[in-house]
Protein backbone atom coordinates (compact mmCIF):
# COMPACT_ATOMS: atom_id res chain seq x y z
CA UNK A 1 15.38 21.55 -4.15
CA UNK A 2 12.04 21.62 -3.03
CA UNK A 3 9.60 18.70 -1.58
CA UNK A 4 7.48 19.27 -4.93
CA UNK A 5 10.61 19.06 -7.33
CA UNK A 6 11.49 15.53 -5.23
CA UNK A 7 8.15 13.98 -4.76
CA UNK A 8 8.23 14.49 -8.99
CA UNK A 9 11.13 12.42 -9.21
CA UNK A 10 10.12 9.39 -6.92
CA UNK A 11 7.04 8.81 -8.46
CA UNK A 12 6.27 7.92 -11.98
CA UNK A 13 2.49 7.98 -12.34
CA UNK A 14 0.37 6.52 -15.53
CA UNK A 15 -3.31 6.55 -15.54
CA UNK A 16 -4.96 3.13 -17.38
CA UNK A 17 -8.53 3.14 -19.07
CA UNK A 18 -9.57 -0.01 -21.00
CA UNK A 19 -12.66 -1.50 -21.32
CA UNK A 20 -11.63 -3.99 -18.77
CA UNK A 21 -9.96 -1.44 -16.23
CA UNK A 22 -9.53 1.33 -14.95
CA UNK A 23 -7.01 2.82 -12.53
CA UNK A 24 -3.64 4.58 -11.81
CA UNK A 25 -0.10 3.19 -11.22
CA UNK A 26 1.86 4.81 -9.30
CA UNK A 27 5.64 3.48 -9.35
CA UNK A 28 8.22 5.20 -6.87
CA UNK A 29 11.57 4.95 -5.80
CA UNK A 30 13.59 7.00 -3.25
CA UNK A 31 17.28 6.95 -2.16
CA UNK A 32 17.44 5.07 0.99
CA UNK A 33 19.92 8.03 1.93
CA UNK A 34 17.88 10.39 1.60
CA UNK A 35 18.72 13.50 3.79
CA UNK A 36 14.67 14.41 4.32
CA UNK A 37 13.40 13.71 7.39
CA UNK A 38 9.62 14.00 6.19
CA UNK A 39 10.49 12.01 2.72
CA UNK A 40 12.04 9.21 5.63
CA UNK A 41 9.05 7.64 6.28
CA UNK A 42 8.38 6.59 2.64
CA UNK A 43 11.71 3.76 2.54
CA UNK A 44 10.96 -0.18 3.26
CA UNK A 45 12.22 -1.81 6.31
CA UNK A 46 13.23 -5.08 7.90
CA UNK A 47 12.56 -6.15 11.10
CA UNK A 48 13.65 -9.76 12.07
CA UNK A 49 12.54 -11.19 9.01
CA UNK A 50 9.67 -9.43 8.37
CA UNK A 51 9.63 -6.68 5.94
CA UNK A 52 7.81 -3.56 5.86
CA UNK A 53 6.28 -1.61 3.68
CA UNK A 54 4.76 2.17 4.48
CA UNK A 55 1.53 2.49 2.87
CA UNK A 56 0.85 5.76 1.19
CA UNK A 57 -2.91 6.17 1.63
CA UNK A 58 -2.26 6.33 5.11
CA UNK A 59 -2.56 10.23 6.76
CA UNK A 60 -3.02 9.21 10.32
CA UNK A 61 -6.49 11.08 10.01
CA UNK A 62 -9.44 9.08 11.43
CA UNK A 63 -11.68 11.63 10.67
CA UNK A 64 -11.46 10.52 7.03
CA UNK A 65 -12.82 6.77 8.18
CA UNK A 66 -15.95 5.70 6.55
CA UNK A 67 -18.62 3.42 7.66
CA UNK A 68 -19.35 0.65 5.12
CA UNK A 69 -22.94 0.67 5.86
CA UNK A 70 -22.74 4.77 5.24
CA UNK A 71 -21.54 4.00 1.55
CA UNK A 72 -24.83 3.04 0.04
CA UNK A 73 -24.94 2.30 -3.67
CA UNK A 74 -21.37 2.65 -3.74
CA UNK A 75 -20.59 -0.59 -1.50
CA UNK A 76 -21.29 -2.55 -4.79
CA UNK A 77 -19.31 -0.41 -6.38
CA UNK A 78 -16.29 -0.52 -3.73
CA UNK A 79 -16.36 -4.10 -3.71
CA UNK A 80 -14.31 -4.92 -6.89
CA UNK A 81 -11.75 -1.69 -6.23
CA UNK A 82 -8.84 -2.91 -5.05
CA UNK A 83 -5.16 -1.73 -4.56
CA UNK A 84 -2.19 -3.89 -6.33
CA UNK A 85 1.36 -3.78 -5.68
CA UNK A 86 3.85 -5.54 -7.00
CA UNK A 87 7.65 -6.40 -5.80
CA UNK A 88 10.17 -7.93 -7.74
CA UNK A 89 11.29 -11.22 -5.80
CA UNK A 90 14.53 -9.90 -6.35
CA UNK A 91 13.57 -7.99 -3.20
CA UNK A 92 11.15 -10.08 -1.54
CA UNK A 93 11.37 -13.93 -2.73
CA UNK A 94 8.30 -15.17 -0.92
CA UNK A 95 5.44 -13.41 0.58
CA UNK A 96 3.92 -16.56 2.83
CA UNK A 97 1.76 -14.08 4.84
CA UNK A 98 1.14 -10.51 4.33
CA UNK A 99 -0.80 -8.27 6.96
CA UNK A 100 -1.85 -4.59 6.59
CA UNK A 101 -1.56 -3.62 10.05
CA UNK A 102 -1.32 -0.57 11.74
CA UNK A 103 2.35 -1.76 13.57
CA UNK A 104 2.53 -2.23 17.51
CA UNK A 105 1.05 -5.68 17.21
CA UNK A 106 -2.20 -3.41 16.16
CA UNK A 107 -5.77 -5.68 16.74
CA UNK A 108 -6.38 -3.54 12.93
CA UNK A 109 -4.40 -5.97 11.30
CA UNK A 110 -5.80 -7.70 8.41
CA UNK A 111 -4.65 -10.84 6.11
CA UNK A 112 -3.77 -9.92 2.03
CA UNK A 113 -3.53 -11.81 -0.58
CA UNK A 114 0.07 -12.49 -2.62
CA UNK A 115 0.66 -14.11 -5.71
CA UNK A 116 3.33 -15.84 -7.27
CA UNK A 117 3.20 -13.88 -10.60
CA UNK A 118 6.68 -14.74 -12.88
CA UNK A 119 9.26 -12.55 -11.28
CA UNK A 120 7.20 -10.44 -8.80
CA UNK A 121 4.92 -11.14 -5.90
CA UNK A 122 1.81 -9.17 -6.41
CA UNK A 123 -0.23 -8.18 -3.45
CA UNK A 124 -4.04 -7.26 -3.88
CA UNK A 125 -5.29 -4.97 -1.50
CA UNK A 126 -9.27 -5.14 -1.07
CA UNK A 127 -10.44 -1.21 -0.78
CA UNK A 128 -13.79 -2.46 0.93
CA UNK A 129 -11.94 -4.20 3.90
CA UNK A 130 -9.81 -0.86 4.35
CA UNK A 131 -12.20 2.22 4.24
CA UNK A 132 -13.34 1.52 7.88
CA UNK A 133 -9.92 2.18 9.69
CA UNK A 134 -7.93 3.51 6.27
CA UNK A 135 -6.24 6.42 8.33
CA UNK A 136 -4.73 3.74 10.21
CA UNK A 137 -2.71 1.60 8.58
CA UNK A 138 0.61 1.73 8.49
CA UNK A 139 2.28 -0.44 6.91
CA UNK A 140 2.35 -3.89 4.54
CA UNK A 141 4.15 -6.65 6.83
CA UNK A 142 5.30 -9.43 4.56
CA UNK A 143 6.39 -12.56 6.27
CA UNK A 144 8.61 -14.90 3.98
């Protein structure tokens, strides 16, 4: 079985267009025992307390980094976008602090905001205050 033939099964992807939004969810799962080394780096971990989550926008690639005073028109544009995830409190049962950080107690690392939303914790994920060090976060800490 190929990488392509499991990255299809681990994520379910639906596109969304209303007049209100637009946007793409992206739902995966994988097998905690998986066998793949480079498929690994995709499970949640706990460290103390803490949880973490691997982001998937991340490619280690700082080349990619964008100025926000290079994006022009499409600052205004930028400012709205935003990344959402949401985790059933089965799994996480309170989210008092999340940080997207880059890990190693990273100066990068920058304060999200969770909500309480019925039986899931959604966390909203400003794409402005990520483009200027995207490639270099890591990971979603959550701190119950």
């Amino acid at each position: 079985m190929g990488n392509e033939t499991i990255m299809d099964e681990m994520f379910d992807i639906t596109y969304i267009e209303t007049q209100y939004e637009e946007g793409v969810i992206i739902n995966y799962s994988i097998d905690p025992k998986i066998e793949k080394e480079d498929l690994k780096k995709h499970i949640p971990f706990k460290k103390g307390n803490d949880i973490y989550i691997p982001i998937l926008f991340s490619d280690g690639d700082p080349s990619r980094d964008v100025n926000k005073e290079d994006l022009g028109p499409t600052q205004s544009l930028l400012q709205s976008a935003k990344f959402r995830i949401l985790i059933g409190k089965d799994i996480v049962p309170v989210a008092n602090t999340v940080l997207l950080t880059a890990g190693n107690n990273s100066t990068l690392d920058l304060a999200v905001p969770a909500y309480d939303v019925g039986d899931m914790i959604c966390i909203e994920i400003p794409l402005i205050d990520i483009i200027p060090a995207m490639s270099q976060y890591k990971y979603l800490r959550i701190i119950p």
